[in-house]
N, C-alpha and C. Protein backbone atom coordinates (compact mmCIF):
# COMPACT_ATOMS: atom_id res chain seq x y z
N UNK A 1 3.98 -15.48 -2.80
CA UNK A 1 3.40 -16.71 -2.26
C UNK A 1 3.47 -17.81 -3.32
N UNK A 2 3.54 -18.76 -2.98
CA UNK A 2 3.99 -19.87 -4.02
C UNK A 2 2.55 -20.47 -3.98
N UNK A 3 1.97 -21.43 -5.14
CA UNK A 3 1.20 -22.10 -5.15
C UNK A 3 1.63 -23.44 -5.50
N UNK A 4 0.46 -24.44 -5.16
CA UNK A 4 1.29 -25.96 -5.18
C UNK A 4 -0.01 -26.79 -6.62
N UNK A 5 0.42 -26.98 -7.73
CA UNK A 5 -0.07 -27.56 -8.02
C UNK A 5 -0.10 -29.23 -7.77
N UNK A 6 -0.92 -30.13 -7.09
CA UNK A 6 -0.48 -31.08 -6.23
C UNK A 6 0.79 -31.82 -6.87
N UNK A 7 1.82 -32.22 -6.23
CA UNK A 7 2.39 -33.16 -6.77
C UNK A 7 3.17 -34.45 -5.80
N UNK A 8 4.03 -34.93 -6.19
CA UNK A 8 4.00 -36.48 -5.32
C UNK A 8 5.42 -36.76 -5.98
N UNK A 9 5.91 -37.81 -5.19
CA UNK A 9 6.94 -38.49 -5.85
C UNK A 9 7.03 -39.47 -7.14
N UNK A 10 8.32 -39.33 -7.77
CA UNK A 10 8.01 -39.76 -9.44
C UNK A 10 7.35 -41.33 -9.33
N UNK A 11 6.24 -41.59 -10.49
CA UNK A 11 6.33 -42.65 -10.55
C UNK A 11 6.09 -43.68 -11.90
N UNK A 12 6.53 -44.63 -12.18
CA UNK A 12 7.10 -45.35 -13.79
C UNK A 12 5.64 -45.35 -14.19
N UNK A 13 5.92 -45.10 -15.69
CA UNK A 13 5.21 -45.04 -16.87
C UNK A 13 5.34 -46.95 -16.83
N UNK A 14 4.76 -46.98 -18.09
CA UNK A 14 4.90 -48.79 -18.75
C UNK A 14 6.19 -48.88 -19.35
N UNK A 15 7.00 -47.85 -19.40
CA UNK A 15 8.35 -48.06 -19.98
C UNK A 15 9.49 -47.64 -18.57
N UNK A 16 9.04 -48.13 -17.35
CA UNK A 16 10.04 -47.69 -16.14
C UNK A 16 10.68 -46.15 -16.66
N UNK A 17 9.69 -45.34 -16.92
CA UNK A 17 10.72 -43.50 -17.04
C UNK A 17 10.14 -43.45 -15.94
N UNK A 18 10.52 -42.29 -14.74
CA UNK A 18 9.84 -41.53 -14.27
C UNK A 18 9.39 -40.74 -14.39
N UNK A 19 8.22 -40.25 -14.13
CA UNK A 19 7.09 -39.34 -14.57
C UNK A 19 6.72 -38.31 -12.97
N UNK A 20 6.76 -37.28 -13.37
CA UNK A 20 6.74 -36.37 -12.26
C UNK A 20 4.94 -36.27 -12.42
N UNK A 21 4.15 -36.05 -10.89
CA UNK A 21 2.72 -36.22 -11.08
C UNK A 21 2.38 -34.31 -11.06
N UNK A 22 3.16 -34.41 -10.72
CA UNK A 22 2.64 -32.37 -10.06
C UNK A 22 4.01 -31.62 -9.95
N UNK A 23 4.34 -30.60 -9.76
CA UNK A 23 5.30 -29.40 -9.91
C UNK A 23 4.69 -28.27 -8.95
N UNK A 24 5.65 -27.89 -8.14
CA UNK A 24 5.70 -26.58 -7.62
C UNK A 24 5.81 -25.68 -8.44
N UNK A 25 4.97 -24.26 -8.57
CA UNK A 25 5.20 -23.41 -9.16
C UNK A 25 4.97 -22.43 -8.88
N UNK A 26 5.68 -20.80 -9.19
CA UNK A 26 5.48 -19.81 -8.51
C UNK A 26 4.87 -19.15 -9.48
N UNK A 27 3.95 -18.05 -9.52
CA UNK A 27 3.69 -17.39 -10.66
C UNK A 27 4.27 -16.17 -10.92
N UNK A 28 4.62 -15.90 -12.40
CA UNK A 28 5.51 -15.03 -13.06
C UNK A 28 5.34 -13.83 -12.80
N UNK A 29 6.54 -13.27 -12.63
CA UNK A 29 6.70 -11.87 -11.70
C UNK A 29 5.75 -11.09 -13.13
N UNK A 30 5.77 -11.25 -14.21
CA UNK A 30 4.56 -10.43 -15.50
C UNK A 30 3.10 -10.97 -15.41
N UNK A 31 2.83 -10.18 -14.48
CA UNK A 31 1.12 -10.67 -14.31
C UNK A 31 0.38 -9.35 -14.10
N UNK A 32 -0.61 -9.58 -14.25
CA UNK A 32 -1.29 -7.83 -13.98
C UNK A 32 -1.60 -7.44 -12.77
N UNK A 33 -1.09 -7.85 -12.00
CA UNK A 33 -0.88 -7.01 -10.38
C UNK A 33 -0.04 -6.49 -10.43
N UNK A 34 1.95 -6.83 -10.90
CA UNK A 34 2.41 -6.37 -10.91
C UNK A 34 2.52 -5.02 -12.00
N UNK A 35 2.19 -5.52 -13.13
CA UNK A 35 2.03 -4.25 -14.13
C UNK A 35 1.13 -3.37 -13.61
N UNK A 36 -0.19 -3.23 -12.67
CA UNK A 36 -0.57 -2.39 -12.13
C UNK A 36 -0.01 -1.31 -11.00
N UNK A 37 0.74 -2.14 -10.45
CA UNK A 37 1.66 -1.87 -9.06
C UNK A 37 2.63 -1.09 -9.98
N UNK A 38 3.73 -1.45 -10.86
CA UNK A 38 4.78 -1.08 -11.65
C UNK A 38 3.82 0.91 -11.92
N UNK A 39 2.70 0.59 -12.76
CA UNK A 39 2.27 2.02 -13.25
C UNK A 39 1.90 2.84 -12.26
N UNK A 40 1.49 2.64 -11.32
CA UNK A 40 1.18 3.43 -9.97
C UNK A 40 2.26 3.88 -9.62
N UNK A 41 3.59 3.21 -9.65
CA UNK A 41 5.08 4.03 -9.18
C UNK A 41 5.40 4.89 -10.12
N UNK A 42 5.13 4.61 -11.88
CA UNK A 42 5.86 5.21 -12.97
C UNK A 42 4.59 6.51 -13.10
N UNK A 43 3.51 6.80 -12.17
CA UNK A 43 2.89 7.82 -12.63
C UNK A 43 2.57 8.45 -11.20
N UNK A 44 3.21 8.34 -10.29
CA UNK A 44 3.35 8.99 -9.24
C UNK A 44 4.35 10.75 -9.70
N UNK A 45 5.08 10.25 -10.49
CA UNK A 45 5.58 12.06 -10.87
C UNK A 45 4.67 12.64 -11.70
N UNK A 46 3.78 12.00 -12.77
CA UNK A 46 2.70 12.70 -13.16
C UNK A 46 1.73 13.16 -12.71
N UNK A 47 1.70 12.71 -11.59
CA UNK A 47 0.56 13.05 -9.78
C UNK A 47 1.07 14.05 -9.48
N UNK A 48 2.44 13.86 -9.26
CA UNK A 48 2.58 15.63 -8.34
C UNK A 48 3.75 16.56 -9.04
N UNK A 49 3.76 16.16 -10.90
CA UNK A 49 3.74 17.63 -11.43
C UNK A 49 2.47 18.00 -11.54
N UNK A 50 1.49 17.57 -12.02
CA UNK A 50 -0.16 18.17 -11.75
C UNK A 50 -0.60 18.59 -11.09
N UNK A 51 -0.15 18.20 -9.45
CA UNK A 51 -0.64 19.05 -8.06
C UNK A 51 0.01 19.92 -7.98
N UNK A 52 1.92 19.78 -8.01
CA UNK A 52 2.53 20.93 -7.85
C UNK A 52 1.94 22.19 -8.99
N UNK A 53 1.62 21.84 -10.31
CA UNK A 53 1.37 22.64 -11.21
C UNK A 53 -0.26 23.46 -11.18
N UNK A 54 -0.83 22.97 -9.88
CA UNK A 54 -2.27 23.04 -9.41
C UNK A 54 -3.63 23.00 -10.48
N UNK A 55 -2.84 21.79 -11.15
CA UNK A 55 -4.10 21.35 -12.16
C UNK A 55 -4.66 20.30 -11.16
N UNK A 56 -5.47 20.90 -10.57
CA UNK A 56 -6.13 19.96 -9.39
C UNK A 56 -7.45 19.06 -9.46
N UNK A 57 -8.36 19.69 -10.45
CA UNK A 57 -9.06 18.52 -11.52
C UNK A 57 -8.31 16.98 -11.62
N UNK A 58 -6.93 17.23 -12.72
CA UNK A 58 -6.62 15.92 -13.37
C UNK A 58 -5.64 15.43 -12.55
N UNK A 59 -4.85 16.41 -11.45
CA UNK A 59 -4.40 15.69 -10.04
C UNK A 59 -5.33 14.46 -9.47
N UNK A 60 -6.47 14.96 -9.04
CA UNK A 60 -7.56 14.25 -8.43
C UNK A 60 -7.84 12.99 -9.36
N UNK A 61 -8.10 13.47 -10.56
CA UNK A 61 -8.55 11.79 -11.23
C UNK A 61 -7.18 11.03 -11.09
N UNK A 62 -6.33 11.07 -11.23
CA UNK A 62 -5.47 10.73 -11.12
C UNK A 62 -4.57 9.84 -10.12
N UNK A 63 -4.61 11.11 -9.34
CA UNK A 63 -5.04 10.21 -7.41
C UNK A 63 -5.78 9.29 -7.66
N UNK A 64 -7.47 9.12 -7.87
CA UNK A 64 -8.28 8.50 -7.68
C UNK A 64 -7.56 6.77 -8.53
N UNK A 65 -7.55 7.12 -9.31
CA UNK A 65 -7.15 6.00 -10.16
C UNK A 65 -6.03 5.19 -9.30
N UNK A 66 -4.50 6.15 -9.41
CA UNK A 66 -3.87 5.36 -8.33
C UNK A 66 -4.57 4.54 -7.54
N UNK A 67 -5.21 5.01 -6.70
CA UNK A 67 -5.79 4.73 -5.38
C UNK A 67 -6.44 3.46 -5.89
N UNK A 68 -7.20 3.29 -6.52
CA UNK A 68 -8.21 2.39 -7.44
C UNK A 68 -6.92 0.93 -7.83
N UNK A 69 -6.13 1.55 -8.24
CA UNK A 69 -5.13 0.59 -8.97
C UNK A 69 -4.87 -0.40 -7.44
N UNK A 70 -4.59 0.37 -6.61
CA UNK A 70 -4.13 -0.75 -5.29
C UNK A 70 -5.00 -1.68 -5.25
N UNK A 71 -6.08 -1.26 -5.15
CA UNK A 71 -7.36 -2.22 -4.39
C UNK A 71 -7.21 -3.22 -5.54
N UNK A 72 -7.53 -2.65 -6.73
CA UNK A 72 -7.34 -3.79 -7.99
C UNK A 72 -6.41 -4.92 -8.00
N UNK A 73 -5.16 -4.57 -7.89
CA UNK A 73 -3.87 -5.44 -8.03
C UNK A 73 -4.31 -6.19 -6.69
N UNK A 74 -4.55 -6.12 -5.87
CA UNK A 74 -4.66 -7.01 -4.24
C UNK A 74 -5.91 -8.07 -4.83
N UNK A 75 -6.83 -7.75 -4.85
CA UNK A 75 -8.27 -8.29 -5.09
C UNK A 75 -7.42 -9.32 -6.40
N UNK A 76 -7.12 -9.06 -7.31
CA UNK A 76 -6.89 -10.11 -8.48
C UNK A 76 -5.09 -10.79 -8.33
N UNK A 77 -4.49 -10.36 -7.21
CA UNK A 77 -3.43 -11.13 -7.03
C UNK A 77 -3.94 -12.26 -6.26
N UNK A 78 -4.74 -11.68 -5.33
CA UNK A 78 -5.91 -13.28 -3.88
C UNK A 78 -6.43 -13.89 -4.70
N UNK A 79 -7.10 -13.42 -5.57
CA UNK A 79 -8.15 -14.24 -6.46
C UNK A 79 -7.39 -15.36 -7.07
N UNK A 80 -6.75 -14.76 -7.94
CA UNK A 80 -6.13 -16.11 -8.78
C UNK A 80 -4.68 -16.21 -8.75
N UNK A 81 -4.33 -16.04 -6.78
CA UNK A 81 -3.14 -16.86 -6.58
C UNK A 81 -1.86 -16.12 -7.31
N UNK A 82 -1.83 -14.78 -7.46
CA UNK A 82 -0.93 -14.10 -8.34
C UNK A 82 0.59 -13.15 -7.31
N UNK A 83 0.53 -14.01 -6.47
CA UNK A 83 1.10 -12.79 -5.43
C UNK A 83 2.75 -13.50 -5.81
N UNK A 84 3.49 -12.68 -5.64
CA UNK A 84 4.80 -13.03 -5.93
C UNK A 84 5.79 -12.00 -4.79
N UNK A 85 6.95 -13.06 -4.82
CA UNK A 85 8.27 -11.48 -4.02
C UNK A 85 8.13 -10.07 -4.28
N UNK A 86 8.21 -9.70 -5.64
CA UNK A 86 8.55 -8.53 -6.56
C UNK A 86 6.73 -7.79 -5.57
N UNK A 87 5.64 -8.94 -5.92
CA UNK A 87 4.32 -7.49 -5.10
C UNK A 87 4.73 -7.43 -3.62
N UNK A 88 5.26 -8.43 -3.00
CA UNK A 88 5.07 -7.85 -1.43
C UNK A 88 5.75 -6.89 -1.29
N UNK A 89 6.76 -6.70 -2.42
CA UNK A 89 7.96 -5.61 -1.55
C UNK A 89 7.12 -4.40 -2.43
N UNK A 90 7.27 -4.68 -3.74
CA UNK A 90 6.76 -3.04 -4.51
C UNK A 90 5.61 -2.73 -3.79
N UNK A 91 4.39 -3.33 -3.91
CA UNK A 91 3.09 -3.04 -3.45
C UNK A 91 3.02 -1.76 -2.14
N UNK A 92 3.68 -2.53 -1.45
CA UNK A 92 3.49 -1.43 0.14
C UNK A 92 4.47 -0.21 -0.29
N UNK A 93 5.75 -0.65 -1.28
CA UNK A 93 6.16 0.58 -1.29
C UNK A 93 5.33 1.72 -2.71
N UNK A 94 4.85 1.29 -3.95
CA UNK A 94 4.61 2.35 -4.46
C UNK A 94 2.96 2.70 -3.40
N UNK A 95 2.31 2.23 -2.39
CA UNK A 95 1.47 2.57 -1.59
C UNK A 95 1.94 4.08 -0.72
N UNK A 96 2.95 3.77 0.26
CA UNK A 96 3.26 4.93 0.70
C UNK A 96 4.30 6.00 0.17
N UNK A 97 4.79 6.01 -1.43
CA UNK A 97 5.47 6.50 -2.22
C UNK A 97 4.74 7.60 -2.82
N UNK A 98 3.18 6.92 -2.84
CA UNK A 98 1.91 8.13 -3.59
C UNK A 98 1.53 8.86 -2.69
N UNK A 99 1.06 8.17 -0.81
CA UNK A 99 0.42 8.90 -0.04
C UNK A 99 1.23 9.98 0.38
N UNK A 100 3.04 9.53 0.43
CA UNK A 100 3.98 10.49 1.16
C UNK A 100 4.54 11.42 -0.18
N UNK A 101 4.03 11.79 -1.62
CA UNK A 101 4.36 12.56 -2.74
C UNK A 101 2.82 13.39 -2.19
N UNK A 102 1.75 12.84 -2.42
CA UNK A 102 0.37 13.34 -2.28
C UNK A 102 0.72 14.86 -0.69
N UNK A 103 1.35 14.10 0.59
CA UNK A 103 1.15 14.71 1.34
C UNK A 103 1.83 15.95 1.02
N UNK A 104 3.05 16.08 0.46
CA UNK A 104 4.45 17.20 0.54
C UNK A 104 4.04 17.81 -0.77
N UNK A 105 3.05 17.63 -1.35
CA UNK A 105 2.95 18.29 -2.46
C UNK A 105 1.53 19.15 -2.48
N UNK A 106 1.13 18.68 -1.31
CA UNK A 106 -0.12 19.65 -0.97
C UNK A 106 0.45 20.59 0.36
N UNK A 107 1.42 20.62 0.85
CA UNK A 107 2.12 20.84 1.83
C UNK A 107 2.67 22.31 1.03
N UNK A 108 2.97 22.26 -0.13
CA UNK A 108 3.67 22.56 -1.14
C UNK A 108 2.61 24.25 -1.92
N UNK A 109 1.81 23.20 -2.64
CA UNK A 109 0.85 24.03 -3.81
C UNK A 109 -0.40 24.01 -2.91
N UNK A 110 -0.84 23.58 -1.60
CA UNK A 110 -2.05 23.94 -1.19
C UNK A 110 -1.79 24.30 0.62
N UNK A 111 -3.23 24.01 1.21
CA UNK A 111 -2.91 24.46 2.81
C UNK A 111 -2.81 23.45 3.61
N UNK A 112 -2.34 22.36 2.98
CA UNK A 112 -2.34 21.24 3.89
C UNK A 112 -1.24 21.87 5.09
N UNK A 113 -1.19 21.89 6.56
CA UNK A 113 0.02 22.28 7.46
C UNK A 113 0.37 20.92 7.28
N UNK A 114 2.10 21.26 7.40
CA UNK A 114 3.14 20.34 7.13
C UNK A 114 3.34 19.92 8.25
N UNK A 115 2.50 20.26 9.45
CA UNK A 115 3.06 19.27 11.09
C UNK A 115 2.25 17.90 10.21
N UNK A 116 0.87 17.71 9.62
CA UNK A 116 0.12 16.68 9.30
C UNK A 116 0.89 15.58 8.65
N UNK A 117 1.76 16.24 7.71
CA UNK A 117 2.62 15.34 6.54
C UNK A 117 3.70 14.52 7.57
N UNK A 118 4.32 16.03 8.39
CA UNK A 118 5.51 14.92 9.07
C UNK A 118 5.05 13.70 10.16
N UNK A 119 4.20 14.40 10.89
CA UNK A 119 3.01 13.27 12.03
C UNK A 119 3.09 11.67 11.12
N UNK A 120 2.73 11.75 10.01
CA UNK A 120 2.07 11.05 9.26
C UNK A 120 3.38 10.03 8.82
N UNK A 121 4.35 10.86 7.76
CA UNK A 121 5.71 10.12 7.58
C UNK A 121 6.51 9.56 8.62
N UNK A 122 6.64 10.37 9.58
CA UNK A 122 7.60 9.71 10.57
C UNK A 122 6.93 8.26 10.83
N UNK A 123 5.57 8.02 11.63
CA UNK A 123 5.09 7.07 11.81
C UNK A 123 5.14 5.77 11.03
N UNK A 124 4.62 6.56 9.57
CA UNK A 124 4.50 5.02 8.82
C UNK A 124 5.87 4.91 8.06
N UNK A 125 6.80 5.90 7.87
CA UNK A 125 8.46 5.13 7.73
C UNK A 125 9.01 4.14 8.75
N UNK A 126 8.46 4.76 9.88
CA UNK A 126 9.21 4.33 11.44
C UNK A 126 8.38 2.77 11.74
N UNK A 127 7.55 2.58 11.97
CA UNK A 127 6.47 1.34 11.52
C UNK A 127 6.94 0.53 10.58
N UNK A 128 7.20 1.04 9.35
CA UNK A 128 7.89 0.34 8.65
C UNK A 128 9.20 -0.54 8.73
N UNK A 129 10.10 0.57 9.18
CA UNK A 129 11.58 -0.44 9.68
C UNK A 129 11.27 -0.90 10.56
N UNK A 130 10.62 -0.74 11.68
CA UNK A 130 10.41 -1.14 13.09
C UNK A 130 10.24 -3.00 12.56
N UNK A 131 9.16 -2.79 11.69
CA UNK A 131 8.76 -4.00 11.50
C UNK A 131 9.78 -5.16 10.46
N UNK A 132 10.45 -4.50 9.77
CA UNK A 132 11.69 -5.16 9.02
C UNK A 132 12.35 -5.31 10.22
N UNK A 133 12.69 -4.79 10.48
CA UNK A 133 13.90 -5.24 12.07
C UNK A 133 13.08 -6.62 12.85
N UNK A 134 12.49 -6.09 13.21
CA UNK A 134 11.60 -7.21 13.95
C UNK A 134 11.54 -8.76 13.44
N UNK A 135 11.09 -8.23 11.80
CA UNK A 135 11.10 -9.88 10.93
C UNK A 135 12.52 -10.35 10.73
N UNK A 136 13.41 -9.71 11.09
CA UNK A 136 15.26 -10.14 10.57
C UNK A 136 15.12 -10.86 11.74
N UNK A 137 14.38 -10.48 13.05
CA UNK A 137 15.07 -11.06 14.00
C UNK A 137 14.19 -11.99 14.48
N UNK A 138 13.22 -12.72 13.73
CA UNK A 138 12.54 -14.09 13.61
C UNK A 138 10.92 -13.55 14.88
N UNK A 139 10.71 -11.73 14.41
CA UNK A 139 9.56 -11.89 15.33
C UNK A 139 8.37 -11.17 13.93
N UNK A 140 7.33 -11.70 14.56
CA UNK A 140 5.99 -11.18 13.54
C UNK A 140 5.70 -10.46 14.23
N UNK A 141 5.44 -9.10 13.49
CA UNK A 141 4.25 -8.15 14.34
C UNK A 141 3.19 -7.95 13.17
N UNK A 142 2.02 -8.24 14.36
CA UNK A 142 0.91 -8.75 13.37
C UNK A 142 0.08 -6.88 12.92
N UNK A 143 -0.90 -7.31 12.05
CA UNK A 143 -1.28 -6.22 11.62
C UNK A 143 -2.03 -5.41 12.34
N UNK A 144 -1.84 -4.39 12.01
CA UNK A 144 -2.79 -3.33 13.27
C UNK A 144 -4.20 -3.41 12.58
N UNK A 145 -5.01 -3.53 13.58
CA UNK A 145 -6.80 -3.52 13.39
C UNK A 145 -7.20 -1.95 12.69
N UNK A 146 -6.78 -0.99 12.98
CA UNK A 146 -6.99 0.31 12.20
C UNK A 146 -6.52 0.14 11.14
N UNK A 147 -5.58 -0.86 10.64
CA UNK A 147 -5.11 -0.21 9.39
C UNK A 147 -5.88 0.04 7.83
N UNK A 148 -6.87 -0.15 7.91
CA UNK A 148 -7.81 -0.44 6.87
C UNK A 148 -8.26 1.37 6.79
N UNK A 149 -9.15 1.36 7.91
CA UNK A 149 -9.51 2.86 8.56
C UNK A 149 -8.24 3.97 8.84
N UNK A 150 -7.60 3.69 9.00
CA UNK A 150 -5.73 4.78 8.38
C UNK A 150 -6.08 4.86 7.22
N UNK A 151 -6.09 3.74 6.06
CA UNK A 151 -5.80 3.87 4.82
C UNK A 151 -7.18 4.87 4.28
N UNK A 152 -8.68 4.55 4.66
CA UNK A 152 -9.17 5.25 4.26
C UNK A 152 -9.50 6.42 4.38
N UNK A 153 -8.92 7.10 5.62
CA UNK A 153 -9.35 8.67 6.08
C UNK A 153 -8.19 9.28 5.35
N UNK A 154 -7.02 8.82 5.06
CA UNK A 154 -6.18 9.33 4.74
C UNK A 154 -5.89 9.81 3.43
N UNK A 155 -6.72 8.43 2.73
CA UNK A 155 -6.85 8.51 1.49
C UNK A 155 -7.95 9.60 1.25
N UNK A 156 -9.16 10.16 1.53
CA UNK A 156 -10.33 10.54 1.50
C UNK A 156 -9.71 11.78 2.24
N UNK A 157 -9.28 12.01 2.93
CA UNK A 157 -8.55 13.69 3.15
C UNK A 157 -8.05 14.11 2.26
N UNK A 158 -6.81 13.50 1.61
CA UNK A 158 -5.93 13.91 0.14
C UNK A 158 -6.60 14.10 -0.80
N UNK A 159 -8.08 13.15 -1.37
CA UNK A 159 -8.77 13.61 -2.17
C UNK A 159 -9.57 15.14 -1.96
N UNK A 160 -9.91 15.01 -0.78
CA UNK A 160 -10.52 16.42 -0.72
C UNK A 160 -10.07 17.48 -0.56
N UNK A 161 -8.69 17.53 -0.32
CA UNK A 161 -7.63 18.59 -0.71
C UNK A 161 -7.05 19.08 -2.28
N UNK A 162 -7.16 17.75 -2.58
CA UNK A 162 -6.99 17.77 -3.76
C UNK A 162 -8.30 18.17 -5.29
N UNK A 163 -9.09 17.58 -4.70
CA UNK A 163 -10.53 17.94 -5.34
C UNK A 163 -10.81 20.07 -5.30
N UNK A 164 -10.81 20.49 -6.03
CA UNK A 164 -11.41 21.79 -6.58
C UNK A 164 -12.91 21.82 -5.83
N UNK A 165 -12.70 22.36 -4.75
CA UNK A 165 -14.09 22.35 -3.83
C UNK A 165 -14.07 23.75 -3.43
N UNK A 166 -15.41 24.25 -3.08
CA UNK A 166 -15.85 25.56 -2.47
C UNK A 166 -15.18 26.12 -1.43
N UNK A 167 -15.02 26.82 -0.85
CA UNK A 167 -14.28 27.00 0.11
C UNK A 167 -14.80 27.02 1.70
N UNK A 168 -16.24 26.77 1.09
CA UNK A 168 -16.71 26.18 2.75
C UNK A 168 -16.43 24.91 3.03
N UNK A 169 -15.69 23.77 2.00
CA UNK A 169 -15.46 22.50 2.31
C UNK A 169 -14.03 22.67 2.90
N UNK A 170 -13.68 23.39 3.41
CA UNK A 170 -11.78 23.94 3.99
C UNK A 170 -11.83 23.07 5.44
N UNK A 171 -12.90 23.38 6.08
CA UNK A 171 -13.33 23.14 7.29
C UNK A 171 -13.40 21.59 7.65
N UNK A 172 -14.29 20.93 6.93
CA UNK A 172 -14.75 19.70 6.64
C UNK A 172 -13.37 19.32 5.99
N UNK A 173 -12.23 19.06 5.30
CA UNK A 173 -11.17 18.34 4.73
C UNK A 173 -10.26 18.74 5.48
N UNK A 174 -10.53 19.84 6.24
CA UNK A 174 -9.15 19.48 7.78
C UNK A 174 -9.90 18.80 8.60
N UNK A 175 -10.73 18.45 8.76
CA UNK A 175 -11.42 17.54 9.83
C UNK A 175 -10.90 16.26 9.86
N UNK A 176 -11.21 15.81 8.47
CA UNK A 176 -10.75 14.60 8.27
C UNK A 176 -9.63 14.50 7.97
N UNK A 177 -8.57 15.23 7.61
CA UNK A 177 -7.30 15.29 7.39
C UNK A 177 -6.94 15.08 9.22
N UNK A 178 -7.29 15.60 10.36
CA UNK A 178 -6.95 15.78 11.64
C UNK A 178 -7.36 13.83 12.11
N UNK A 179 -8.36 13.87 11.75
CA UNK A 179 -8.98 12.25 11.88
C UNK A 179 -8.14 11.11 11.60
N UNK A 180 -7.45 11.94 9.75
CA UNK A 180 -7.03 10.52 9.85
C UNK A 180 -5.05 10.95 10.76
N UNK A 181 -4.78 12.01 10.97
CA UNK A 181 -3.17 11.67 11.78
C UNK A 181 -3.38 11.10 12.95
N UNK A 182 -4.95 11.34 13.60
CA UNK A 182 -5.09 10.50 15.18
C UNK A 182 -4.69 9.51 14.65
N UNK A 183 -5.82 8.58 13.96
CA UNK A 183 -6.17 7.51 13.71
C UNK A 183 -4.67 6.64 13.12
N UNK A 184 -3.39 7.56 12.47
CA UNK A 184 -2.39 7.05 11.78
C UNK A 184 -1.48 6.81 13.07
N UNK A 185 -1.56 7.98 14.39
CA UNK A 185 -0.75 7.60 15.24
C UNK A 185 -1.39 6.53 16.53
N UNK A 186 -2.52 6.29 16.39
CA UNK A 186 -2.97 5.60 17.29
C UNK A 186 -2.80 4.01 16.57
N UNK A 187 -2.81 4.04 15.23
CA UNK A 187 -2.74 2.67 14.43
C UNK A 187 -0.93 2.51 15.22
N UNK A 188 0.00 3.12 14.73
CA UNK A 188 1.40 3.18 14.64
C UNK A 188 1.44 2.54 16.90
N UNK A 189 0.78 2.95 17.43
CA UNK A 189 1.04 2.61 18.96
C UNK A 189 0.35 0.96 19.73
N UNK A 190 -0.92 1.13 18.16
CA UNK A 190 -1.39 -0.39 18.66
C UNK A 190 -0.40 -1.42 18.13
N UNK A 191 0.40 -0.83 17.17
CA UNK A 191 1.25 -2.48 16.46
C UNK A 191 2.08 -2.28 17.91
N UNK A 192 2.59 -1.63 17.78
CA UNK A 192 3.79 -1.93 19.82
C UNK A 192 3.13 -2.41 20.47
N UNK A 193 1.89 -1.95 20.63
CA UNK A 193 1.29 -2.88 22.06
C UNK A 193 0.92 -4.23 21.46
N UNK A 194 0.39 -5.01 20.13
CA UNK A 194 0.25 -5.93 20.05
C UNK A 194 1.14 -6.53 19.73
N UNK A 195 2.56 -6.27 19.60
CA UNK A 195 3.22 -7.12 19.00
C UNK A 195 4.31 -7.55 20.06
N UNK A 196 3.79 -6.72 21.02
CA UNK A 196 4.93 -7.27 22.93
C UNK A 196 3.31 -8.35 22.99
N UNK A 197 2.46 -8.41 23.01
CA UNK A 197 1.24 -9.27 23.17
C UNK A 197 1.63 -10.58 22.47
N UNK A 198 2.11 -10.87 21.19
CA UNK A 198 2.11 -11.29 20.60
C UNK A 198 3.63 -11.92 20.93
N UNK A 199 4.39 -11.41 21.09
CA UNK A 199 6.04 -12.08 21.20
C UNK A 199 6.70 -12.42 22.94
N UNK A 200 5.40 -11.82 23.62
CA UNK A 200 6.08 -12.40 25.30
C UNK A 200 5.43 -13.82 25.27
């Protein structure tokens, strides 16, 4: 997103120069959203040699942090106007780069069933191009109202798979693991229906 520091057409100093009043400017792809965004991709293999290796303790902090890093980089890119090309595109991708390593790697070293992972990938890959296609061809599809509530059951299942818990919590983290694939395929069916809403 570009920001405008105001500006206007040139106008003479006391020596007839022109003098520019304001400048467009974008802010520099080296800002700390992106260096946050950047380390969340470069420590996504340190995420799931730790899970695959079922050090599931420093998996989990780890996760957690990721997870932490998103919200961070968003909140201080809005704040002070920091959003650039390089976050819209990395951002969403090291986002579902961690959730779709997180899923196949508990798929992997724990009991996550792998119908959950694929339910889950197909949708939000398929969502994904759906919606690049769509913007090539001059249409918006606007954001799905679940998507907030996707992000957090989904996120909050993986932790508790991932978290070193009793084994009466097995019950309770497929629950919500089941919660959030409704909730991921019912998000994935409202963008179709709102976005024929939105483009007839």
């Amino acid at each position: 997103m570009e920001y405008k520091i105001f500006h206007n057409t040139q106008s003479k100093g006391k020596h007839g120069i022109g003098r520019v009043e304001g400048v467009t400017e974008k802010p520099s792809n080296w800002n700390v959203p992106n260096v946050l965004t950047s380390l969340r991709i470069i420590f996504i293999p340190v995420f799931a040699w730790l899970a695959l290796d079922q050090r599931w303790g420093a998996a989990f902090g780890v996760f957690v942090a990721l997870m932490l890093t998103d919200k961070l980089d968003g909140t201080i890119a809005r704040t002070y106007n920091l959003i650039t090309d390089f976050g819209k595109i990395a951002d969403p991708i090291a986002d579902k780069a961690l959730m779709i390593t997180a899923l196949v790697v508990l798929n992997v070293a724990s009991n996550l069933p792998v119908w959950m992972t694929i339910v889950i990938v197909v949708r939000e890959l398929g969502i994904t191009m759906w919606r690049m296609w769509m913007l090539r061809n001059d249409q918006v599809v606007p954001a799905s109202k679940g998507g907030k509530l996707k992000t957090v059951l989904q996120t909050v299942g993986v932790a508790l798979y991932l978290c070193p818990l009793p084994s009466w919590m097995d019950a309770p983290s497929y629950v919500v693991m089941v919660l959030a694939v409704v909730v991921t395929v019912v998000t994935g069916v409202q963008y179709l229906v709102d976005a024929r809403k939105v483009n007839n």
